[in-house]
C-alpha atoms as a PDB file:
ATOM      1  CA  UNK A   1      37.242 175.947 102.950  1.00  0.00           C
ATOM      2  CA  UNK A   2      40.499 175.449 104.433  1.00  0.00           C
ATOM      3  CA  UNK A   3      39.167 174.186 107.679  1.00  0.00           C
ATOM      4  CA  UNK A   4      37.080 171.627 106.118  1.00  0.00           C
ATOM      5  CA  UNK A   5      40.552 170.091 104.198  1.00  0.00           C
ATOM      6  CA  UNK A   6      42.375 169.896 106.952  1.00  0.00           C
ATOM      7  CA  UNK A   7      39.293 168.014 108.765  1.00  0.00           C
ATOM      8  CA  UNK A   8      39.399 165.701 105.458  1.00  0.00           C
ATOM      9  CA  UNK A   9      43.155 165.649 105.868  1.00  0.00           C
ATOM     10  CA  UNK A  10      42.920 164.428 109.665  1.00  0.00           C
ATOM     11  CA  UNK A  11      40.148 161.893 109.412  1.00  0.00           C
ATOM     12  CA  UNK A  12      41.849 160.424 106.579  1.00  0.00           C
ATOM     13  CA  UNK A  13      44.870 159.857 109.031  1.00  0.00           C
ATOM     14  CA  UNK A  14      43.006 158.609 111.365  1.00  0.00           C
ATOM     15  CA  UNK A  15      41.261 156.049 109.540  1.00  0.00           C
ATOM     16  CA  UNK A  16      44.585 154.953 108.252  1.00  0.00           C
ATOM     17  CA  UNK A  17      46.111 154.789 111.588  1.00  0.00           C
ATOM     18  CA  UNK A  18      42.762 152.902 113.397  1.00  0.00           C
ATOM     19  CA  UNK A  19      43.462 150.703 110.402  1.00  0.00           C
ATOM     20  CA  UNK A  20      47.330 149.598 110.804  1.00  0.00           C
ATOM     21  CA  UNK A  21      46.211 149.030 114.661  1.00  0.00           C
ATOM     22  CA  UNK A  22      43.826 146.336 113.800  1.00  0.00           C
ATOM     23  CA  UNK A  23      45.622 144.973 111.183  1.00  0.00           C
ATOM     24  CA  UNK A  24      48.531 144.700 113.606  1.00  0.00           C
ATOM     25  CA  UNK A  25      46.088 143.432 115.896  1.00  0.00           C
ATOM     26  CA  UNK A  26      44.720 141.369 113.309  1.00  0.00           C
ATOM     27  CA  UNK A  27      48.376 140.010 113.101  1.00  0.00           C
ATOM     28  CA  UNK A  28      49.281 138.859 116.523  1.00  0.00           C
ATOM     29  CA  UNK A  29      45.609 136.511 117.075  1.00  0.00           C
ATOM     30  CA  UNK A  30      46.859 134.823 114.004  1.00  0.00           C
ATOM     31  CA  UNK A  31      50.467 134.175 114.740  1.00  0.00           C
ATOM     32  CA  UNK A  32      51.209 130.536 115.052  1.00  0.00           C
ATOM     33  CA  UNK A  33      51.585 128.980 118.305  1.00  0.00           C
ATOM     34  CA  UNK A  34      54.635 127.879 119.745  1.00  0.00           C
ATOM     35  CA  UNK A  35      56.064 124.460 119.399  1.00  0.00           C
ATOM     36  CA  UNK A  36      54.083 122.148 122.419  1.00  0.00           C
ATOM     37  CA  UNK A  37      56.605 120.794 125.007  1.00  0.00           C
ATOM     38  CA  UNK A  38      56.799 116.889 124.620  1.00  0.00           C
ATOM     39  CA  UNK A  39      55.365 115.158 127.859  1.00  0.00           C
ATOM     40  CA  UNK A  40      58.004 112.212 128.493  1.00  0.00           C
ATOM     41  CA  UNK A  41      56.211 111.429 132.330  1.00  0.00           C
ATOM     42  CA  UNK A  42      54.509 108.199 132.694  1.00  0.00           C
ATOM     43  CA  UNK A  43      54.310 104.458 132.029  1.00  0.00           C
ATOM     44  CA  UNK A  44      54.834 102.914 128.332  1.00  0.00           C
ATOM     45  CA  UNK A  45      55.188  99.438 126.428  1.00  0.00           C
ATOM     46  CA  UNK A  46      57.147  98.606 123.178  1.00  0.00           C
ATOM     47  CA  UNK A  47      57.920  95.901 120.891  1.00  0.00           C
ATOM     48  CA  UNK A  48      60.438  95.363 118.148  1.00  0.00           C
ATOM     49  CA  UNK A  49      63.890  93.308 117.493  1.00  0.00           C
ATOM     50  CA  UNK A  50      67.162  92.826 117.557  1.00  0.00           C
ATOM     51  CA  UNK A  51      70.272  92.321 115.946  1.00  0.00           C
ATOM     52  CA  UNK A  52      72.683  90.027 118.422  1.00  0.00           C
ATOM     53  CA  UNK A  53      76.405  89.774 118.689  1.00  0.00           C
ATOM     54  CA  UNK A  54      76.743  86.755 121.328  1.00  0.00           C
ATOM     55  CA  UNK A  55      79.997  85.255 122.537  1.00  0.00           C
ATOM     56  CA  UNK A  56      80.392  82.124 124.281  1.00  0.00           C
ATOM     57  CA  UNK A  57      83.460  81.164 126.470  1.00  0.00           C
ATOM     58  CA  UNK A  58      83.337  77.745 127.764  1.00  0.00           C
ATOM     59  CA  UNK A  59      86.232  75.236 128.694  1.00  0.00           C
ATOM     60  CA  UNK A  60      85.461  71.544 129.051  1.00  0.00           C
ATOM     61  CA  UNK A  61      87.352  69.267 130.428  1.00  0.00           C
ATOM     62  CA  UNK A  62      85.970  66.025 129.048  1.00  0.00           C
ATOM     63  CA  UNK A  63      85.386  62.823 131.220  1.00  0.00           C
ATOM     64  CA  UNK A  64      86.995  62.491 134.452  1.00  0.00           C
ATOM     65  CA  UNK A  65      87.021  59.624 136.554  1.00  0.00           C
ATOM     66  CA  UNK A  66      87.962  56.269 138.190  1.00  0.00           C
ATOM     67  CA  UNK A  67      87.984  53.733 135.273  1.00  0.00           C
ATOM     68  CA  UNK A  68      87.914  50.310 136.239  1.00  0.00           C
ATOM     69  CA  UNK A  69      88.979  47.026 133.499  1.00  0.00           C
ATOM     70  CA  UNK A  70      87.984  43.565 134.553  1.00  0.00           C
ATOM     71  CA  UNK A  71      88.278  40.442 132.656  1.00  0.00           C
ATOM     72  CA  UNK A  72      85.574  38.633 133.889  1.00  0.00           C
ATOM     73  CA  UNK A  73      85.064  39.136 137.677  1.00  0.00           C
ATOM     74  CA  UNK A  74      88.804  40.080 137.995  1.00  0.00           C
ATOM     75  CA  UNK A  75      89.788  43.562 138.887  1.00  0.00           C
ATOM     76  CA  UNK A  76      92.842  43.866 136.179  1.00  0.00           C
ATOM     77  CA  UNK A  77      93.644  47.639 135.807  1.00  0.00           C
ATOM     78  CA  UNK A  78      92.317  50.942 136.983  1.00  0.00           C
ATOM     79  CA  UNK A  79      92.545  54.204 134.771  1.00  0.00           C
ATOM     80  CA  UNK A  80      92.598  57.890 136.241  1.00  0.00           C
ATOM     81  CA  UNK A  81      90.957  59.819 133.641  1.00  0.00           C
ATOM     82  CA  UNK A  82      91.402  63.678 133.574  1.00  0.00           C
ATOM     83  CA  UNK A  83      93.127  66.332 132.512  1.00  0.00           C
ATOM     84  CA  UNK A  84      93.214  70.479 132.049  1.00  0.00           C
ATOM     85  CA  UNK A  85      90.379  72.210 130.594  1.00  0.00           C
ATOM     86  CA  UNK A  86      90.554  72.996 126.977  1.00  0.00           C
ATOM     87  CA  UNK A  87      89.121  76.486 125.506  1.00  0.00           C
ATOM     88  CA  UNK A  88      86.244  75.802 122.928  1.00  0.00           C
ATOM     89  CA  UNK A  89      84.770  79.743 122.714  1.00  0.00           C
ATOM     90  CA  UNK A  90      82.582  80.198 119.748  1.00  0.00           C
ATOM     91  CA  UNK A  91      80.999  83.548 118.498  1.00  0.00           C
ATOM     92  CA  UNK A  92      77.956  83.360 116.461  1.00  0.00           C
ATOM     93  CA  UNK A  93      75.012  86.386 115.968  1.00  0.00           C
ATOM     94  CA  UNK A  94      71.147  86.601 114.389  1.00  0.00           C
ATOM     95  CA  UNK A  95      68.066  88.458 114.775  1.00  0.00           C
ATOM     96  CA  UNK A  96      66.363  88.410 118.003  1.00  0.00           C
ATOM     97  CA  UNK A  97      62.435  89.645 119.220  1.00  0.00           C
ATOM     98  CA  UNK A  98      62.053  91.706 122.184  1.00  0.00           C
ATOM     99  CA  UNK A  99      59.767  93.414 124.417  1.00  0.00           C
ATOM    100  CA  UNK A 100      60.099  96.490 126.931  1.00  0.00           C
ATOM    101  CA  UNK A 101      58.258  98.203 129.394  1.00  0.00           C
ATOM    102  CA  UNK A 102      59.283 100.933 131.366  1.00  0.00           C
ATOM    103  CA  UNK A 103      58.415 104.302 133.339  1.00  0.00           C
ATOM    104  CA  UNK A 104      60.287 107.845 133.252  1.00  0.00           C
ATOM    105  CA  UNK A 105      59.999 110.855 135.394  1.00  0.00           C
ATOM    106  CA  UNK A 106      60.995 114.386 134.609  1.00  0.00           C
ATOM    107  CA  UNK A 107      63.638 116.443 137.170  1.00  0.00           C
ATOM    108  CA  UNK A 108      65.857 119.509 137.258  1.00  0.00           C
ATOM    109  CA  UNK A 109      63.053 121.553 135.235  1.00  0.00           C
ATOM    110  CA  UNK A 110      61.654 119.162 133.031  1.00  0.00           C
ATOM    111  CA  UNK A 111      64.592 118.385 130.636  1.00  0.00           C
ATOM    112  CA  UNK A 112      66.481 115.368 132.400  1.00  0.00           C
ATOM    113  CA  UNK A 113      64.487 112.101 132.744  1.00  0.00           C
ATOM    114  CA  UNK A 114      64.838 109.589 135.224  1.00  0.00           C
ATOM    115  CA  UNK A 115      63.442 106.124 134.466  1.00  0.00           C
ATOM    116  CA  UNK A 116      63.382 102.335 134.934  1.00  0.00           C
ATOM    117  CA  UNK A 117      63.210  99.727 132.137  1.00  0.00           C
ATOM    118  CA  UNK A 118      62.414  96.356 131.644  1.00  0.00           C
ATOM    119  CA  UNK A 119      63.827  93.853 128.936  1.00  0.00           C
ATOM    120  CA  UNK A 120      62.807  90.618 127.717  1.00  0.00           C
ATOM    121  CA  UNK A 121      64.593  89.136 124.539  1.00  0.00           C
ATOM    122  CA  UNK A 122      64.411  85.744 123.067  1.00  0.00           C
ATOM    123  CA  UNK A 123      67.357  85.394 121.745  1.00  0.00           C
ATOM    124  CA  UNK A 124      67.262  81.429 120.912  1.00  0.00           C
ATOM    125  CA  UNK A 125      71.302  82.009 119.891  1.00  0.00           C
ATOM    126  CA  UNK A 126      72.891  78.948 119.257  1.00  0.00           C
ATOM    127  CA  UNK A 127      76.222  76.833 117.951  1.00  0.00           C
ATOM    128  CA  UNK A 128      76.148  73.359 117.590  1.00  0.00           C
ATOM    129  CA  UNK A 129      79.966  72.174 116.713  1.00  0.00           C
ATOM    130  CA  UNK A 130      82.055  69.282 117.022  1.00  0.00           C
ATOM    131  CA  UNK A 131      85.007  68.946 119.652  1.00  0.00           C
ATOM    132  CA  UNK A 132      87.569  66.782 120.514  1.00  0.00           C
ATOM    133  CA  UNK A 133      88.935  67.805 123.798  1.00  0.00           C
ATOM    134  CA  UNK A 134      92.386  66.045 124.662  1.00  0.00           C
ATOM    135  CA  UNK A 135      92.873  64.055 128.123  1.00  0.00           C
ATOM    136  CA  UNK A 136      95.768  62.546 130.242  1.00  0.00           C
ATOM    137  CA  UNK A 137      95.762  60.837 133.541  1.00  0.00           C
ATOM    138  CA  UNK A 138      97.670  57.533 135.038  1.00  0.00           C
ATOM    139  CA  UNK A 139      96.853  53.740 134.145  1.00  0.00           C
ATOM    140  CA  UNK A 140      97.797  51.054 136.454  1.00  0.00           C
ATOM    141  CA  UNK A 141      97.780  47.455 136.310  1.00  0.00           C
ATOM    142  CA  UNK A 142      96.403  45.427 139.113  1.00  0.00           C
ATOM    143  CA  UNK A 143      96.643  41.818 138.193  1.00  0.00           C
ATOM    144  CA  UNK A 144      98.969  39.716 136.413  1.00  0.00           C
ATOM    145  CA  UNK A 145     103.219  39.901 136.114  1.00  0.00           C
ATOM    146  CA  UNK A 146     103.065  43.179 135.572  1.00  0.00           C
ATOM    147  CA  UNK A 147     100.752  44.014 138.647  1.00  0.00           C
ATOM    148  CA  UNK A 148     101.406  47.381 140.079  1.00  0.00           C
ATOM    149  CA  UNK A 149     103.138  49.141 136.944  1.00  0.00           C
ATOM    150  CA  UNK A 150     101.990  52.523 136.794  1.00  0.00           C
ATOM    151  CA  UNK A 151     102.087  54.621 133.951  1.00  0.00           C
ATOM    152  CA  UNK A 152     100.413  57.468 132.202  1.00  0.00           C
ATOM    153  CA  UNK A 153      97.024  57.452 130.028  1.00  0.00           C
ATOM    154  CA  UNK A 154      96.483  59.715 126.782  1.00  0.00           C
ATOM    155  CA  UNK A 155      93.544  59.849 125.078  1.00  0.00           C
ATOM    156  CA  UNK A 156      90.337  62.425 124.266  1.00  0.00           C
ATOM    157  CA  UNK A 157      87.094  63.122 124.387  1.00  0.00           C
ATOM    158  CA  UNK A 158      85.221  63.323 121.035  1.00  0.00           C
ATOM    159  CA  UNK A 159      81.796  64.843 121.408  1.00  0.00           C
ATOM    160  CA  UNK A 160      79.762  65.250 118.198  1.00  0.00           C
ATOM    161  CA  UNK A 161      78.553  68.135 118.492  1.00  0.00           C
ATOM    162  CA  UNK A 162      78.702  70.264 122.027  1.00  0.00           C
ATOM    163  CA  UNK A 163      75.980  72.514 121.981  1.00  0.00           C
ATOM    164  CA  UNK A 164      75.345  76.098 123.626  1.00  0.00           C
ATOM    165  CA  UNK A 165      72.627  78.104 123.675  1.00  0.00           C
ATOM    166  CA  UNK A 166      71.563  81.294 124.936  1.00  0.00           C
ATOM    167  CA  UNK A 167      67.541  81.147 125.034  1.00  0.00           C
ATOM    168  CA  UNK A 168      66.351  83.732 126.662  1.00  0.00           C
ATOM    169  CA  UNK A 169      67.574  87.499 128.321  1.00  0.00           C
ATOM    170  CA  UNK A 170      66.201  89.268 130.734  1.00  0.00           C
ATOM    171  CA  UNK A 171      67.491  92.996 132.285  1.00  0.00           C
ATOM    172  CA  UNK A 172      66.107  95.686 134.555  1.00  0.00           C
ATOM    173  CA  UNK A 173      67.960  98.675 133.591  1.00  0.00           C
ATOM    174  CA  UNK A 174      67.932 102.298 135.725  1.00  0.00           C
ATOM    175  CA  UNK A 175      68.302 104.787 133.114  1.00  0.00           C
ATOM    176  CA  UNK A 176      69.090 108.634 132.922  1.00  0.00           C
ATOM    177  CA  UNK A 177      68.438 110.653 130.578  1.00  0.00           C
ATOM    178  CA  UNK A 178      68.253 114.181 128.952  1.00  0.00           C
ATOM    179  CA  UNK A 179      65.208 115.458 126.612  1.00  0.00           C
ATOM    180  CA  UNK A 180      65.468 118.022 123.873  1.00  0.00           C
ATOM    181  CA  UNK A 181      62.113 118.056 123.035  1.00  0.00           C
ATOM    182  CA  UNK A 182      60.553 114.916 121.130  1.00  0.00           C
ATOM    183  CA  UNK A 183      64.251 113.539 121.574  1.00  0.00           C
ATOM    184  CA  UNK A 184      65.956 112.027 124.346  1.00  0.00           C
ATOM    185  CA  UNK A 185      69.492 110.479 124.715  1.00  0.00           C
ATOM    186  CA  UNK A 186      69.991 108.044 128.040  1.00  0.00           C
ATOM    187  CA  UNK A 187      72.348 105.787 129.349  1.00  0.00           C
ATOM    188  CA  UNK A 188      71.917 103.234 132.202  1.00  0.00           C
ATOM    189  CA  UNK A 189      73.030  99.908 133.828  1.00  0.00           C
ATOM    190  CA  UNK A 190      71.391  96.795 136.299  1.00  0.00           C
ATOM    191  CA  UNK A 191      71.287  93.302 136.589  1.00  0.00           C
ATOM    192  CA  UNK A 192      70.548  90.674 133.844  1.00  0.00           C
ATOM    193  CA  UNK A 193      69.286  87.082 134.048  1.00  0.00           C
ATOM    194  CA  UNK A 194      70.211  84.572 131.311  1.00  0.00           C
ATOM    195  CA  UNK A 195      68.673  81.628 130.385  1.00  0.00           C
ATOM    196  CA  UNK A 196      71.978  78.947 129.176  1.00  0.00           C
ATOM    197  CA  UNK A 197      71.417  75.396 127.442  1.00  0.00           C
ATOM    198  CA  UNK A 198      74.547  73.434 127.265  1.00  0.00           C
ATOM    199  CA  UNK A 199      74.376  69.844 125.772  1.00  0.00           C
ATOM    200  CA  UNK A 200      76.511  67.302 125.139  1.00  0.00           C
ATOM    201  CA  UNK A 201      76.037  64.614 122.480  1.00  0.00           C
ATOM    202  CA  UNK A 202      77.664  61.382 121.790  1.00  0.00           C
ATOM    203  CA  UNK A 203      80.683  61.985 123.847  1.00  0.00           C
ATOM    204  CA  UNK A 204      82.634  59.053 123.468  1.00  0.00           C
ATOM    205  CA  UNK A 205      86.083  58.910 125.339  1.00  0.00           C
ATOM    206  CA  UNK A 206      89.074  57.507 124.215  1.00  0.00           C
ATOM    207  CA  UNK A 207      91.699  55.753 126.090  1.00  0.00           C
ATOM    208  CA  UNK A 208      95.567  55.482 124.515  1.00  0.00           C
ATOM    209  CA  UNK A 209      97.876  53.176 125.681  1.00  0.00           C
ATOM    210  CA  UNK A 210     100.911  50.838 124.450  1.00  0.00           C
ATOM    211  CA  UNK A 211      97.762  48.347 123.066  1.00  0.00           C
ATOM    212  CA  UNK A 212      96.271  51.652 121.052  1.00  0.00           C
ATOM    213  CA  UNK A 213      93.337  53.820 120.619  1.00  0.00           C
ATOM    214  CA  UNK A 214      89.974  52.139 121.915  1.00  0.00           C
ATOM    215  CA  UNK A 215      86.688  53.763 123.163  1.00  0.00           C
ATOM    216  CA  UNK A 216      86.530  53.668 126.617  1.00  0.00           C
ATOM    217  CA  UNK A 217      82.736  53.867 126.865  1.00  0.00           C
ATOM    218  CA  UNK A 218      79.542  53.878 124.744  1.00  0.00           C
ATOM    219  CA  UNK A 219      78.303  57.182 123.512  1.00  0.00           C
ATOM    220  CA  UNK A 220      77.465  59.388 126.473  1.00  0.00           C
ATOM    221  CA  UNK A 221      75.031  62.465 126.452  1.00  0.00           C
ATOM    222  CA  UNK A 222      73.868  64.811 129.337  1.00  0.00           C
ATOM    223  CA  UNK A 223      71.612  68.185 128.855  1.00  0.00           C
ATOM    224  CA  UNK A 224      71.875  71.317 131.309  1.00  0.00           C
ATOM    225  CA  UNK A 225      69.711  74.355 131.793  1.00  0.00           C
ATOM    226  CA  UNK A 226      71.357  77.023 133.709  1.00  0.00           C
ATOM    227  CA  UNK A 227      69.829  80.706 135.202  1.00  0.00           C
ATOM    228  CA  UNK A 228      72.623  82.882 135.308  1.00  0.00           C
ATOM    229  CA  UNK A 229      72.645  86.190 136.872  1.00  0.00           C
ATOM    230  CA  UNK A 230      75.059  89.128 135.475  1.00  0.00           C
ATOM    231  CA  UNK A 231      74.590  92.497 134.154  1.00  0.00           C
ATOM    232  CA  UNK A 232      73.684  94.769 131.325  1.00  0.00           C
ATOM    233  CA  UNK A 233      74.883  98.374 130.165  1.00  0.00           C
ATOM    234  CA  UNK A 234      73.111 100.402 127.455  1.00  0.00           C
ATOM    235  CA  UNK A 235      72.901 103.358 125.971  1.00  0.00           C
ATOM    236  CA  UNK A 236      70.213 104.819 123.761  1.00  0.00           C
ATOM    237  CA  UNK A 237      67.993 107.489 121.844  1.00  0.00           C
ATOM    238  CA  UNK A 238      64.226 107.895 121.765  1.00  0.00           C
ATOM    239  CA  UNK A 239      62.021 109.793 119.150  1.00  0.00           C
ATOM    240  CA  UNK A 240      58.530 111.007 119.787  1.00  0.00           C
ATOM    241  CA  UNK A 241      56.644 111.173 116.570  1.00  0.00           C
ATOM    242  CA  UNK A 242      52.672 111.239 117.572  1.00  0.00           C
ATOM    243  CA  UNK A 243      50.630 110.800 120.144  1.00  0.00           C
ATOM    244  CA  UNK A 244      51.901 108.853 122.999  1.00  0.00           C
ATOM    245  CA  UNK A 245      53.849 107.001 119.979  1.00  0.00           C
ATOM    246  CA  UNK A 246      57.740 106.685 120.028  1.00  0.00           C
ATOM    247  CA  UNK A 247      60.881 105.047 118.695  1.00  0.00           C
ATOM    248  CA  UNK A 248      63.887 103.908 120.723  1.00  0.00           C
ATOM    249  CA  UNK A 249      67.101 102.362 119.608  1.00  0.00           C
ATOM    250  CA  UNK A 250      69.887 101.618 121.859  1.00  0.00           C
ATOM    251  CA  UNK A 251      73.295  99.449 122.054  1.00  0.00           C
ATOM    252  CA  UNK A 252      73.239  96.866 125.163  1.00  0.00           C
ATOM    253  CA  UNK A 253      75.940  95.325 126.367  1.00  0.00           C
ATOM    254  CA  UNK A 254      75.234  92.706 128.831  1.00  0.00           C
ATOM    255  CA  UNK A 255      77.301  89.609 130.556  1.00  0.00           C
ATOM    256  CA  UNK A 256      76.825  86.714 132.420  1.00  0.00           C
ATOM    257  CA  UNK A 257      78.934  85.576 135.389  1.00  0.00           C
ATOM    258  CA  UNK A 258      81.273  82.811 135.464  1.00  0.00           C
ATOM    259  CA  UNK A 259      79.622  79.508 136.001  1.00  0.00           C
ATOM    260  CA  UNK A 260      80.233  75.376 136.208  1.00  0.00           C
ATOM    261  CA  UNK A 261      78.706  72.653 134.657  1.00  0.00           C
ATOM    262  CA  UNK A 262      79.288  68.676 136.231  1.00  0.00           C
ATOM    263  CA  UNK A 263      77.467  66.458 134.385  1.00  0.00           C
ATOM    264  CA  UNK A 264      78.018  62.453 136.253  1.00  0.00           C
ATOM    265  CA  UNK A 265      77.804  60.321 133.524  1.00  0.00           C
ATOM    266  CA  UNK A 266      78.795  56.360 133.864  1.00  0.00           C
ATOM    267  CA  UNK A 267      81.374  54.524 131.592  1.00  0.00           C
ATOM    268  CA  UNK A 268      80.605  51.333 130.198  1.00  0.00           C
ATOM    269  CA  UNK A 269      82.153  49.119 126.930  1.00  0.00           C
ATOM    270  CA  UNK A 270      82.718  46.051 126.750  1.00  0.00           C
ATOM    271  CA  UNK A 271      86.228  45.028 124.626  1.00  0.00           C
ATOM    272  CA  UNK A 272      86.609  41.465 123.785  1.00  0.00           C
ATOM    273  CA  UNK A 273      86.790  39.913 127.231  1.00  0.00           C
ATOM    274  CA  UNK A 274      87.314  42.922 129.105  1.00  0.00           C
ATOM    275  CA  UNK A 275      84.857  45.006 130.628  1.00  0.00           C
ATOM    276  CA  UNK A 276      85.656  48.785 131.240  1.00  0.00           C
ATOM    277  CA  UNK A 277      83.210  50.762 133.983  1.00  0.00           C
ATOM    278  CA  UNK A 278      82.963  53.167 136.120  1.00  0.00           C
ATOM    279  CA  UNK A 279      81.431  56.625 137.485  1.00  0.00           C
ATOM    280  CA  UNK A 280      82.970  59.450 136.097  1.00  0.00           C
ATOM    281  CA  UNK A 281      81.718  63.390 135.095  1.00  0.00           C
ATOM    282  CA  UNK A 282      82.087  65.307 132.015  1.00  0.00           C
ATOM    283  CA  UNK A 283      83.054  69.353 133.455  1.00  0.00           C
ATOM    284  CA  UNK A 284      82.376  72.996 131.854  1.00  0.00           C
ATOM    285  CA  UNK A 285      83.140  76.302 132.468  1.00  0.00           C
ATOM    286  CA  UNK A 286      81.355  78.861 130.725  1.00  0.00           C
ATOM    287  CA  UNK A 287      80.184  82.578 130.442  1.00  0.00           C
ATOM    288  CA  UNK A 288      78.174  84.618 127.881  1.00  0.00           C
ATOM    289  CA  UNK A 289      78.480  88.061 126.593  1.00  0.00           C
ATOM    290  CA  UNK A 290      75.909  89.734 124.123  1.00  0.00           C
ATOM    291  CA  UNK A 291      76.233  92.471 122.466  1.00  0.00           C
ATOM    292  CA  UNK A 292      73.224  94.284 120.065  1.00  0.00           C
ATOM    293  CA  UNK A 293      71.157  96.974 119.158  1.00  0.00           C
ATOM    294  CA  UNK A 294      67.880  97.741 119.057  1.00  0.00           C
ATOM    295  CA  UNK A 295      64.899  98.689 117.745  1.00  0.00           C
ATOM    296  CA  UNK A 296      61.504  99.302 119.525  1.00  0.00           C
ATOM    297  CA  UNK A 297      58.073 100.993 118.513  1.00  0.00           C
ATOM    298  CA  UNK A 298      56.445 102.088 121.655  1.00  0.00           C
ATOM    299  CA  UNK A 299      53.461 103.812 123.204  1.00  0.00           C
ATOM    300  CA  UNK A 300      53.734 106.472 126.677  1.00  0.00           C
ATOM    301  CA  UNK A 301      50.245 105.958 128.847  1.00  0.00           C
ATOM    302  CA  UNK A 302      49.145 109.571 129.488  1.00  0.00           C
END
């Protein structure tokens, strides 16, 4: 009798224990799986916008020229028009569509990212403001008693409005970067290409002298189109969220370099009996800096 309770006694145990073995078994099959590694290799596209910050500096110098007056077919005075350059920089911002394309590549392990990106925004940023941009230069009188009396030549420019656009930007960026699973942060700089249009409507110039104000011309207008290399800096985060699907938003900073603007233009009125003509050019000096952030939905190729 007492051998056959301990035999209950040990199967029991048994049982029990084969039990707690399976269930622990049992246990590990259904754990859940770790967290799967984002895969940030490969080629993707995005679209989305932008909010802009643009600055313009430009200095214009008005009209500058040889200015001749004849009464009739007589030569009477010649004006040197001119003068320093006079700041006009203007600051203006808006909303901006863009498109990206890029590739990254994982190094060191898997967790920093190397990559290359391509920018296209059209920015279409734009003032359109009136100027009057003071002049000085030397009159001098070539006919009559007074023939050879030099003296000097005030005056301005009033051009209504000057207009300065920046239409489109371009930028090929080298990025680094560092993932942390479906995040990244990355910084990186290259060269940007910047589409400028620069107009100027009805400039008239004009002339001051011991007679007074007059126009020395009929309204003038010239339009320019300028490429302009410079350069772009950014920096940025990205957010994986399904699929090959992400989100990036980043902060660019990106300037133009330095350039000039000579538009020849060709003075002409006609005061009473005097005629006033000659070739002259209206100069600029200009450079663009835009700052803004922003916003992209994308997709990685696998």
């Amino acid at each position: 009798m007492a051998s056959r309770l301990i035999s209950i006694v040990c199967g029991s145990g048994l049982i029990v224990a084969t039990s707690g073995v399976a269930f622990a078994a049992d246990m590990a099959v259904k754990a859940p799986p770790p967290p799967a590694v984002w895969d940030w290799s490969g080629f993707y596209i995005g679209v989305g916008g932008s909010y802009n910050w643009t600055h313009f500096d430009q200095s214009l110098q008005g009209v500058s020229g040889l200015i001749n007056v004849f009464d009739g077919p007589v030569l009477v005075a010649q004006g040197q028009e001119g003068g320093p350059f006079f700041d006009f920089n203007r600051n203006k911002s808006g909303f901006a569509p863009d498109v990206q394309l890029g590739y990254m590549v994982p190094f060191a392990g898997g967790d920093w990212l190397a990559g290359l990106k391509f920018t296209y925004k059209y920015a279409n940023i734009s003032s359109k403001e009136n100027v009057s941009i003071p002049q000085n230069g030397t009159g001098t009188i070539l006919s009559g008693p007074q023939a050879g009396t030099t003296g000097p030549i005030t005056g301005f420019v009033q051009i209504s409005p000057a207009e300065i656009n920046l239409k489109h930007q371009l930028s090929l960026i080298a990025t680094i970067g560092r993932a942390f699973g479906n995040v990244t942060v990355y910084a990186g700089g290259g060269p940007a290409l910047f589409d400028v249009e620069t107009n100027f409507i009805n400039g008239i110039p004009f002339a001051t002298s011991a007679q007074g104000t007059f126009p020395a011309s009929v309204p003038l207008t010239a339009f320019n189109n300028n490429w302009v290399w410079g350069g772009a800096a950014l920096v940025g985060t990205t957010y994986a969220f399904a699929g090959g699907w992400f989100l990036d938003f980043a902060y660019t900073y990106a300037r133009s370099a330095n350039f000039n603007i000579s538009n020849p233009v060709f003075v002409q009125n006609q005061i009473g009996p005097l005629t006033i003509s000659g070739p002259a050019v209206l100069n600029a000096q200009e450079r663009v800096t835009n700052q803004s952030v922003t916003l992209t939905l994308n997709y990685k190729f696998h």
